[in-house]
PDB file of N, CA and C in Angstrom:
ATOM      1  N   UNK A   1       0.837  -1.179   0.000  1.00  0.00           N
ATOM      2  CA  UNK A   1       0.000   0.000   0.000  1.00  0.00           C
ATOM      3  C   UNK A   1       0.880   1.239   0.000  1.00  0.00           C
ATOM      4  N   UNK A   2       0.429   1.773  -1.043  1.00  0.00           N
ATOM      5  CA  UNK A   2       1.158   3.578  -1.138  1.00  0.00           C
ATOM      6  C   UNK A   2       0.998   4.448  -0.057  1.00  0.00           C
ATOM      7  N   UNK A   3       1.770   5.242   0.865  1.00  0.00           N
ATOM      8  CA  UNK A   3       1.411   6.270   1.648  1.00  0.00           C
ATOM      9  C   UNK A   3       0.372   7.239   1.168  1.00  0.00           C
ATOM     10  N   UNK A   4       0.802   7.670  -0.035  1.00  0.00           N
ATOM     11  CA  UNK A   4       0.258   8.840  -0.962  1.00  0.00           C
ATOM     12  C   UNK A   4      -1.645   8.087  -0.672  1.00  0.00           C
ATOM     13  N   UNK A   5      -2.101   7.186  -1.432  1.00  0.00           N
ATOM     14  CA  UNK A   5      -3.538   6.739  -1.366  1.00  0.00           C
ATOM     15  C   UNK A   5      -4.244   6.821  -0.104  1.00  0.00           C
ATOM     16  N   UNK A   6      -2.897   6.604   0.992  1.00  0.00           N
ATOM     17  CA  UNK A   6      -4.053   6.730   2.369  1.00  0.00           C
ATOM     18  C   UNK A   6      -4.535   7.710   2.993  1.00  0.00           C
ATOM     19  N   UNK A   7      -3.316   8.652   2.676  1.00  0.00           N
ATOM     20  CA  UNK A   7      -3.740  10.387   2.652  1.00  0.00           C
ATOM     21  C   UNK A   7      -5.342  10.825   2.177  1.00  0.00           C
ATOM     22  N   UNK A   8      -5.215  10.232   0.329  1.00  0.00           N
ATOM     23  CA  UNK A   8      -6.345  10.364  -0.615  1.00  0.00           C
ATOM     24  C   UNK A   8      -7.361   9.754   0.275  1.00  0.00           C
ATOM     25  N   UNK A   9      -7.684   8.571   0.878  1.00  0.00           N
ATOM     26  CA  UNK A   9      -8.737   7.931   0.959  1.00  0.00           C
ATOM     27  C   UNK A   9      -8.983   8.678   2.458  1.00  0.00           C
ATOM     28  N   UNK A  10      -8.287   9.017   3.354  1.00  0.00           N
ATOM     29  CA  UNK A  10      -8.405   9.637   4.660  1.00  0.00           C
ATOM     30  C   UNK A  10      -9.436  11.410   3.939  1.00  0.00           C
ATOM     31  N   UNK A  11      -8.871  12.055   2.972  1.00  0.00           N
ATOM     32  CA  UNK A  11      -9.441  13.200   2.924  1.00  0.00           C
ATOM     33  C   UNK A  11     -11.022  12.862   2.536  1.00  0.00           C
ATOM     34  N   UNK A  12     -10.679  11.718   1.730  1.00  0.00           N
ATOM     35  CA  UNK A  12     -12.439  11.595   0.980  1.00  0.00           C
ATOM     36  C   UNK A  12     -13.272  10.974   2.128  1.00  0.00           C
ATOM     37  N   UNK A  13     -12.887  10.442   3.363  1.00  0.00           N
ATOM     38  CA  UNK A  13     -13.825  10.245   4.555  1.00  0.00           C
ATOM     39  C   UNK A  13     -14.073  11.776   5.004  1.00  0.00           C
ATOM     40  N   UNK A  14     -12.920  12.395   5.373  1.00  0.00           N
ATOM     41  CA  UNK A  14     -13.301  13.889   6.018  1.00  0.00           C
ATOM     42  C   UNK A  14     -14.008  14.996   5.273  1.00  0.00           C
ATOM     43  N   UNK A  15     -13.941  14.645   3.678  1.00  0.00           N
ATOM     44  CA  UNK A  15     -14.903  15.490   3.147  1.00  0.00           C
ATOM     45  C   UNK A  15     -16.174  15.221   3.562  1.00  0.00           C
ATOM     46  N   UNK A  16     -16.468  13.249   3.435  1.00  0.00           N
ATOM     47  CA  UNK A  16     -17.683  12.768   3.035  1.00  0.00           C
ATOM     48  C   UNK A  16     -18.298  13.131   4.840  1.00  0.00           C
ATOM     49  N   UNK A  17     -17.517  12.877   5.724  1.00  0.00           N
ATOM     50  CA  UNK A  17     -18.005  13.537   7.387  1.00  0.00           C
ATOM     51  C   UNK A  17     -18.372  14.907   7.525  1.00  0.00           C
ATOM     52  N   UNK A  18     -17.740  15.630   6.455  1.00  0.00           N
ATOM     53  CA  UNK A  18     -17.490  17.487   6.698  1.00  0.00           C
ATOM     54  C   UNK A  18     -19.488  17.482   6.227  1.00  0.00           C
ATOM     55  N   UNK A  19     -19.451  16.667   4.821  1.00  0.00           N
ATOM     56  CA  UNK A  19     -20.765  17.168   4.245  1.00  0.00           C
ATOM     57  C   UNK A  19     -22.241  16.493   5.500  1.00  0.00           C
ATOM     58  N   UNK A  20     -21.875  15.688   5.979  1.00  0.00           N
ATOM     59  CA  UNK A  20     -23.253  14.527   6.656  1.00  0.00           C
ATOM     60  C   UNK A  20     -23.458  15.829   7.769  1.00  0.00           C
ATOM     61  N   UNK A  21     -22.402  16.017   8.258  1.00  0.00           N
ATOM     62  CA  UNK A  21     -22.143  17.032   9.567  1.00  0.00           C
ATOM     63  C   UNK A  21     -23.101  18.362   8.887  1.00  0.00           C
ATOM     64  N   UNK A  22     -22.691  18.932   7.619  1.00  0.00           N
ATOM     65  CA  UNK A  22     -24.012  19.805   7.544  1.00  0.00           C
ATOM     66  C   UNK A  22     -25.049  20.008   7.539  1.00  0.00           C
ATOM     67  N   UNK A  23     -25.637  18.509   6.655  1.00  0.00           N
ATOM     68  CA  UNK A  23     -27.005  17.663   6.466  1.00  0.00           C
ATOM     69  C   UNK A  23     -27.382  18.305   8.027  1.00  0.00           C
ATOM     70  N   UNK A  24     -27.020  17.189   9.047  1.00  0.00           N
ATOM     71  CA  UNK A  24     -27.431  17.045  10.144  1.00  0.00           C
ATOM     72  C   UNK A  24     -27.365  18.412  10.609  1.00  0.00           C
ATOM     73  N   UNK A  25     -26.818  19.619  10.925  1.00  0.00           N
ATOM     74  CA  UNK A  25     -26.753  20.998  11.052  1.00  0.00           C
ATOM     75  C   UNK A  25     -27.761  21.444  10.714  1.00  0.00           C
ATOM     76  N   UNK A  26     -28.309  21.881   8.933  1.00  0.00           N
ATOM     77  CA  UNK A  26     -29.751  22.350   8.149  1.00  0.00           C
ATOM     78  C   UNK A  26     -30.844  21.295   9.141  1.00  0.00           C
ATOM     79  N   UNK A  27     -30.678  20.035   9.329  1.00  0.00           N
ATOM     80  CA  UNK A  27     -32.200  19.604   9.406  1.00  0.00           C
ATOM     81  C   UNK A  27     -32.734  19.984  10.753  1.00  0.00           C
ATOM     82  N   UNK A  28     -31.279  20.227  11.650  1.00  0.00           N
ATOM     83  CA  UNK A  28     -32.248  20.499  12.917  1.00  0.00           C
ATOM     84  C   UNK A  28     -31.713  21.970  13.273  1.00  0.00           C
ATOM     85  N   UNK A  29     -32.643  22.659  13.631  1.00  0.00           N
ATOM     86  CA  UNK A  29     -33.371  23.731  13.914  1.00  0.00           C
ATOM     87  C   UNK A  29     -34.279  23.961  15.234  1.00  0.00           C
ATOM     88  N   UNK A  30     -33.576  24.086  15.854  1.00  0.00           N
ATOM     89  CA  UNK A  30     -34.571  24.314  17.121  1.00  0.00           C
ATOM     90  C   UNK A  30     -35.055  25.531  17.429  1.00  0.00           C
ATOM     91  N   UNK A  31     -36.102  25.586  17.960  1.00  0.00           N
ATOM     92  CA  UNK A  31     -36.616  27.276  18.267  1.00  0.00           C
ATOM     93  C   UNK A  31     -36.652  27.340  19.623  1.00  0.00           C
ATOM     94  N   UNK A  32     -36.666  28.781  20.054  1.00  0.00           N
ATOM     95  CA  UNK A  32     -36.654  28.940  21.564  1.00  0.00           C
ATOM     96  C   UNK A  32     -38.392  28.950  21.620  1.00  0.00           C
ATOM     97  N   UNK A  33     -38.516  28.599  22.657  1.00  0.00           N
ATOM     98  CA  UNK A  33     -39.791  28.943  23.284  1.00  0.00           C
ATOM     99  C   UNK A  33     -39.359  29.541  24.861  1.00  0.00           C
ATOM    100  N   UNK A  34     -40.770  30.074  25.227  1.00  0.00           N
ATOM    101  CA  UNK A  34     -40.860  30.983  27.081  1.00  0.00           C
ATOM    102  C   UNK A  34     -42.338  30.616  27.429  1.00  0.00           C
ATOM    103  N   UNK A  35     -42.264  30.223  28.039  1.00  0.00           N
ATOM    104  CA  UNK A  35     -43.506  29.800  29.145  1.00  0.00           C
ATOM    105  C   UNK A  35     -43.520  30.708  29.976  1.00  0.00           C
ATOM    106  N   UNK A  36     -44.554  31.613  30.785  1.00  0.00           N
ATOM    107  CA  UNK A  36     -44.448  31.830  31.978  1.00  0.00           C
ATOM    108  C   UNK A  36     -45.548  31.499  32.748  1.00  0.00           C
ATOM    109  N   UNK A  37     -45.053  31.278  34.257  1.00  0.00           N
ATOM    110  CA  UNK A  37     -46.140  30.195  34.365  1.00  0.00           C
ATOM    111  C   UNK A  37     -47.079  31.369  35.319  1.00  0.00           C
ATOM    112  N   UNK A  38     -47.883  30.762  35.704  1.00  0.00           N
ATOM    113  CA  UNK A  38     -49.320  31.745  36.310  1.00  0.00           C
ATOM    114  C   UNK A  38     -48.707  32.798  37.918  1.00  0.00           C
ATOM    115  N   UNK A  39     -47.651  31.702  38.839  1.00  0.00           N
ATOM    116  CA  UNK A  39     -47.211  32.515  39.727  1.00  0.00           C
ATOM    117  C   UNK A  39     -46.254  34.063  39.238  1.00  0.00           C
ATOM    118  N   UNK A  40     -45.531  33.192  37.806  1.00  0.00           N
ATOM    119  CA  UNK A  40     -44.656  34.380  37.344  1.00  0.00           C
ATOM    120  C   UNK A  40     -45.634  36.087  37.130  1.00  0.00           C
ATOM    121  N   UNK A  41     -46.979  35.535  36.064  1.00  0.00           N
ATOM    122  CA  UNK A  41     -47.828  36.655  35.659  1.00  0.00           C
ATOM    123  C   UNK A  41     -48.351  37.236  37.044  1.00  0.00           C
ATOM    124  N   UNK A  42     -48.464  36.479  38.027  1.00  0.00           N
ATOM    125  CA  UNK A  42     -48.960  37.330  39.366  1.00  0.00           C
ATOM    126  C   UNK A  42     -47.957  37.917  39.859  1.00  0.00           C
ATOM    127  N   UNK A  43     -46.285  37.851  39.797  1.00  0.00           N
ATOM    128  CA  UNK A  43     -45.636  38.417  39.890  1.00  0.00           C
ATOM    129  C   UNK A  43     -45.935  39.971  39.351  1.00  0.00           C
ATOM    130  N   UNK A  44     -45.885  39.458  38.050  1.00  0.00           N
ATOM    131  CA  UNK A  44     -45.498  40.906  37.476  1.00  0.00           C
ATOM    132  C   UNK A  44     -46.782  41.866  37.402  1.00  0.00           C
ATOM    133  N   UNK A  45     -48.022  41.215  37.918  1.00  0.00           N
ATOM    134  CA  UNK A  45     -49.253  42.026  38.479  1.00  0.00           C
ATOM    135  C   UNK A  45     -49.190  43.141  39.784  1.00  0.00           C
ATOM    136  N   UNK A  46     -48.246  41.973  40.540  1.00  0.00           N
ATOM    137  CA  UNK A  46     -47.980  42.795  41.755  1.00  0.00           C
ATOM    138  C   UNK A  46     -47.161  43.853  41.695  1.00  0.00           C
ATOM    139  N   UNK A  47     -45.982  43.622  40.912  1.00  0.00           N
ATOM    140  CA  UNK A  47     -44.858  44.774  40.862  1.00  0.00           C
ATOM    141  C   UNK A  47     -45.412  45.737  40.327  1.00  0.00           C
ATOM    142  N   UNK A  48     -46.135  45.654  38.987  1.00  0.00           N
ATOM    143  CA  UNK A  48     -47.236  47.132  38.651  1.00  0.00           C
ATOM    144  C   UNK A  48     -47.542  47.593  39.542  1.00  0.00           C
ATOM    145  N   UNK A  49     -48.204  47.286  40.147  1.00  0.00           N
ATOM    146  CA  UNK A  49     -49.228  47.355  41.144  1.00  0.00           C
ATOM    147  C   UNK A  49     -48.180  48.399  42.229  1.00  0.00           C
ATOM    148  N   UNK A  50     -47.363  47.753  42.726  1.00  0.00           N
ATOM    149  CA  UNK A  50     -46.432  48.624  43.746  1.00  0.00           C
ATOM    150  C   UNK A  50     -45.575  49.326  43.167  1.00  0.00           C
ATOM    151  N   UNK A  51     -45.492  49.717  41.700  1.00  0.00           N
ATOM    152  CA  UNK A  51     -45.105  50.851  41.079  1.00  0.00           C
ATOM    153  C   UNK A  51     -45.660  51.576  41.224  1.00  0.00           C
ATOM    154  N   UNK A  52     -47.083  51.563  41.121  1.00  0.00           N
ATOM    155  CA  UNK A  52     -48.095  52.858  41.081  1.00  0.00           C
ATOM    156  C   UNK A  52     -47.910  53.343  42.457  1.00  0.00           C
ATOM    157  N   UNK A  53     -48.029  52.255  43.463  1.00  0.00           N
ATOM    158  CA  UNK A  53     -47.951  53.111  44.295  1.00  0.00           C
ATOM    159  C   UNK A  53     -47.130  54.165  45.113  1.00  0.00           C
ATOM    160  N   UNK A  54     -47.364  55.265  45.487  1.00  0.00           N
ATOM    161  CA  UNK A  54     -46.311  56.440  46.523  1.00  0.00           C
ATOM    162  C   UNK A  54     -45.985  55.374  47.389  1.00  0.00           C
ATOM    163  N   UNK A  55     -44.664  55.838  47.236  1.00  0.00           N
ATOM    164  CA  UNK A  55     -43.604  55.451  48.563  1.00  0.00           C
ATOM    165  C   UNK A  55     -44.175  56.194  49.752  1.00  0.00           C
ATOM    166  N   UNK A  56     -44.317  57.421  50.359  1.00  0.00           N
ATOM    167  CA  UNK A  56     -45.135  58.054  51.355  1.00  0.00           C
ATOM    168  C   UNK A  56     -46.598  58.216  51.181  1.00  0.00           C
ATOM    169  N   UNK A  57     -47.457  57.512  52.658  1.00  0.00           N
ATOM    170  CA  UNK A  57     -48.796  58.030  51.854  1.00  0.00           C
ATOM    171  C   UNK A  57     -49.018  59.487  53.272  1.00  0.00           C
ATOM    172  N   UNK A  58     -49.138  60.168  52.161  1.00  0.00           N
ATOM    173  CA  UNK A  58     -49.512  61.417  52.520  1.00  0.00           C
ATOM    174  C   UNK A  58     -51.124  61.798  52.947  1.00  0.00           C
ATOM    175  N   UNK A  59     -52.076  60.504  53.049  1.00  0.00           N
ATOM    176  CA  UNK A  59     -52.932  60.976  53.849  1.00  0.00           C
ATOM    177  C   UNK A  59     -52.899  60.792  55.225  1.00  0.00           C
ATOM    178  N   UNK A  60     -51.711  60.203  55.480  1.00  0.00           N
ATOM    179  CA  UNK A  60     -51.433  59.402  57.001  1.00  0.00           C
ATOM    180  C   UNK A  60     -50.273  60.722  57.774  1.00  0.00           C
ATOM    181  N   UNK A  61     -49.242  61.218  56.455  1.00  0.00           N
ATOM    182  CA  UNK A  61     -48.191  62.015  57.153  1.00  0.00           C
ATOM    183  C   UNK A  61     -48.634  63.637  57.174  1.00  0.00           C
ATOM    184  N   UNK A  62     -49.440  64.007  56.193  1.00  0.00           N
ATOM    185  CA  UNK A  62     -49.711  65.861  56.175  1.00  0.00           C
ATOM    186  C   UNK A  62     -50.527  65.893  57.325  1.00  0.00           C
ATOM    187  N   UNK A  63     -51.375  65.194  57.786  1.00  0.00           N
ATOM    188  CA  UNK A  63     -51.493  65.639  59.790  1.00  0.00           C
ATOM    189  C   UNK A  63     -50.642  66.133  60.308  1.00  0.00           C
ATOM    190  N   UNK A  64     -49.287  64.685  60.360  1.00  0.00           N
ATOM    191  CA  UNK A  64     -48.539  64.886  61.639  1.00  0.00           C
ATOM    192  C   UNK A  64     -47.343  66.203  61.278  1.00  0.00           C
ATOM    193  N   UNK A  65     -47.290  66.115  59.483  1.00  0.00           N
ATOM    194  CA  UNK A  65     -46.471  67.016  58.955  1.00  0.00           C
ATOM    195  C   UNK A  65     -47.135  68.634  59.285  1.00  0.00           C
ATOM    196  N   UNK A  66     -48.354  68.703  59.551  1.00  0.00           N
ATOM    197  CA  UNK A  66     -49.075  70.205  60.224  1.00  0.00           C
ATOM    198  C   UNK A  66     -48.816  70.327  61.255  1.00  0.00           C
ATOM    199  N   UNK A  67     -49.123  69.590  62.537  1.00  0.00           N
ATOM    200  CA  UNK A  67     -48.793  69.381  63.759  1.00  0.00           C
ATOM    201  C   UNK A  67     -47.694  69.743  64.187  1.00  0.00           C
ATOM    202  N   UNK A  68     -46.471  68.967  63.708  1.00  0.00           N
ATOM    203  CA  UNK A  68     -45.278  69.094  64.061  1.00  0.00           C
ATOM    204  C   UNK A  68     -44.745  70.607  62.959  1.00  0.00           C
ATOM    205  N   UNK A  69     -45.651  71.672  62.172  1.00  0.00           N
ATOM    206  CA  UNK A  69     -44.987  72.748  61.560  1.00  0.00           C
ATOM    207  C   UNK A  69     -45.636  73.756  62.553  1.00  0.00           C
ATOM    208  N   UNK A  70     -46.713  73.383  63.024  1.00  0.00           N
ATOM    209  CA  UNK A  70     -47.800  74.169  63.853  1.00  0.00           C
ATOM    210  C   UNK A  70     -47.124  74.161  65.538  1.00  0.00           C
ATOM    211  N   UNK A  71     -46.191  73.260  65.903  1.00  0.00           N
ATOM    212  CA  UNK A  71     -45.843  73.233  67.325  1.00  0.00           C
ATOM    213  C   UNK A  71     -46.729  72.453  67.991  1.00  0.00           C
ATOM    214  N   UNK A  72     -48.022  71.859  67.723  1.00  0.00           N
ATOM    215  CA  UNK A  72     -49.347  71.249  68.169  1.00  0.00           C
ATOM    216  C   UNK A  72     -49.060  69.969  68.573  1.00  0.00           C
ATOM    217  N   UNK A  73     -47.783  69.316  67.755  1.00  0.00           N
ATOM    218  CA  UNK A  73     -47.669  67.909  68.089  1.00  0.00           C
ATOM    219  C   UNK A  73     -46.920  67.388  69.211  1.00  0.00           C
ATOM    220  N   UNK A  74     -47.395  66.416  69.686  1.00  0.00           N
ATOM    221  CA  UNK A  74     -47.258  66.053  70.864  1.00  0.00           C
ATOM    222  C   UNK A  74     -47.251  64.612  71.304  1.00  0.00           C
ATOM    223  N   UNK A  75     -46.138  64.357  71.863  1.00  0.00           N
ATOM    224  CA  UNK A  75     -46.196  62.758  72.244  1.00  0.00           C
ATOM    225  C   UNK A  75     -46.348  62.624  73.920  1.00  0.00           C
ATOM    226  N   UNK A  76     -47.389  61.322  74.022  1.00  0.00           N
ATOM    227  CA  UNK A  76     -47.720  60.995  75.289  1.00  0.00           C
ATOM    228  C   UNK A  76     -46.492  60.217  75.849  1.00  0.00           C
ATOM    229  N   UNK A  77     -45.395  60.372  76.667  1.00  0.00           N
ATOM    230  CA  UNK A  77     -44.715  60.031  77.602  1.00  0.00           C
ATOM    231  C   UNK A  77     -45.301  58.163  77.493  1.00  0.00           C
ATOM    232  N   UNK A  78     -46.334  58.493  78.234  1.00  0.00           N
ATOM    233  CA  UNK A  78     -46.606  56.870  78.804  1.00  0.00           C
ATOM    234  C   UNK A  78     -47.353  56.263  78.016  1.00  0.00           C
ATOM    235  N   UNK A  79     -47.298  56.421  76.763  1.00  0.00           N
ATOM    236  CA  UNK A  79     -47.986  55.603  75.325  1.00  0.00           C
ATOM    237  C   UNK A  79     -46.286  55.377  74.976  1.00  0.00           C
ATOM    238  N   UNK A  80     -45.235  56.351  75.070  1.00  0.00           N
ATOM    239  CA  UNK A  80     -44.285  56.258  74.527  1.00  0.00           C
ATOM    240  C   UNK A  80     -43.823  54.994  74.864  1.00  0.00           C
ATOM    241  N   UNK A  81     -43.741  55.229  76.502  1.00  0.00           N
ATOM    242  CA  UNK A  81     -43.335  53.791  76.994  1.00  0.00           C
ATOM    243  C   UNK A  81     -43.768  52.511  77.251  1.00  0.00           C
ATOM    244  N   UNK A  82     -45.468  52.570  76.957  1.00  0.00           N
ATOM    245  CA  UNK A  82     -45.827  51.081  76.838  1.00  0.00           C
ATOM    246  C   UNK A  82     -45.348  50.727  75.480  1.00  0.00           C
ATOM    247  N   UNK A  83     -45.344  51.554  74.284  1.00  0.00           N
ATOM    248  CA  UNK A  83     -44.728  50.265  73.135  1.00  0.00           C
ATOM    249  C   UNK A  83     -43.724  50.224  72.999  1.00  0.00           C
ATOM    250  N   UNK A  84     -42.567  51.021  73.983  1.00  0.00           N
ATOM    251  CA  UNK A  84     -41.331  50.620  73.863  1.00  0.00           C
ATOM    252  C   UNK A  84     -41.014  49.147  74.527  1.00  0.00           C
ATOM    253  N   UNK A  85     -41.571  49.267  75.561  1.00  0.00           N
ATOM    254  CA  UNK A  85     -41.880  48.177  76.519  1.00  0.00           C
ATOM    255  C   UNK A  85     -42.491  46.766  76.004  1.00  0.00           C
ATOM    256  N   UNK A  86     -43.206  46.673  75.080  1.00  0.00           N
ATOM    257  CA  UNK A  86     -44.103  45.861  74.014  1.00  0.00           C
ATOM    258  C   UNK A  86     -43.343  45.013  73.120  1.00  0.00           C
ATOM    259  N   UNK A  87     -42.718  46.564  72.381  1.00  0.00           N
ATOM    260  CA  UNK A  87     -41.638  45.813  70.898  1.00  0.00           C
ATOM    261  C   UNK A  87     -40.309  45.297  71.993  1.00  0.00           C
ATOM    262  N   UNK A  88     -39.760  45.443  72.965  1.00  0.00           N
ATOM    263  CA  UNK A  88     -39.073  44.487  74.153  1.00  0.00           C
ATOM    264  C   UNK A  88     -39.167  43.335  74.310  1.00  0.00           C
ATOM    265  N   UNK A  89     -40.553  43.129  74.839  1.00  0.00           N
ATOM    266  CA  UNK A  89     -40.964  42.317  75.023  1.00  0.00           C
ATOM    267  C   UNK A  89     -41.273  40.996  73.628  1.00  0.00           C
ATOM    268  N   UNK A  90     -41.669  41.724  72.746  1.00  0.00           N
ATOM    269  CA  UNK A  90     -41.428  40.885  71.493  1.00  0.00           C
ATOM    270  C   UNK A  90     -40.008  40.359  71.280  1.00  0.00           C
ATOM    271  N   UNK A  91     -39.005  41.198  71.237  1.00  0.00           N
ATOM    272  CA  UNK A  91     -37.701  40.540  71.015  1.00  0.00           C
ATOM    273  C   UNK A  91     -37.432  40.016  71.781  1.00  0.00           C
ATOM    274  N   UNK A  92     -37.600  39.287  72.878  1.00  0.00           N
ATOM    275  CA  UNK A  92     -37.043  38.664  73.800  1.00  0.00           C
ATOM    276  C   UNK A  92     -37.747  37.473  73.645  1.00  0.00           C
ATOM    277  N   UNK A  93     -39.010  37.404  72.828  1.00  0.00           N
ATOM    278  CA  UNK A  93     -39.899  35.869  72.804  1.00  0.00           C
ATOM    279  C   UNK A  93     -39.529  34.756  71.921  1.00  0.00           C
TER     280      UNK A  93
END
């Protein structure tokens, strides 16, 4: 056997592999697909949702924001200290 022929017959496998290898390349084709599943869409219901809303709600703070511009506001001492006393008592349970 000639060196030279085995060269020849080695390239005509790697052509004939180079071409099958494309075949197989063109025929498959995959596509992406995305599912999202029902918890995801309630996700992104909620995050709308707490976009819209203000970070401050201002029907709760322009009271205390009058009060405290007016001098009017005022904290009870011994309300102060039962829920200091309270949220204490929580961390310790």
């Amino acid at each position: 056997m000639r060196i030279e022929s085995y060269t020849q017959v080695q390239q005509l496998y790697q052509t004939q592999k180079a071409r099958q290898t494309q075949k197989t390349n063109q025929a498959y084709r995959p596509s992406d697909q995305i599912s999202i599943s029902s918890f995801g869409k309630d996700m992104q219901v909620a995050k709308a949702a707490l976009a819209s809303t203000p970070d401050i709600r201002e029907d709760v703070t322009s009271k205390l924001k009058e009060q405290i511009n007016n001098g009017t506001y005022s904290v009870s001492t011994e309300s102060f200290a039962e829920k200091l006393l309270e949220k204490y008592k929580q961390g310790l349970a």
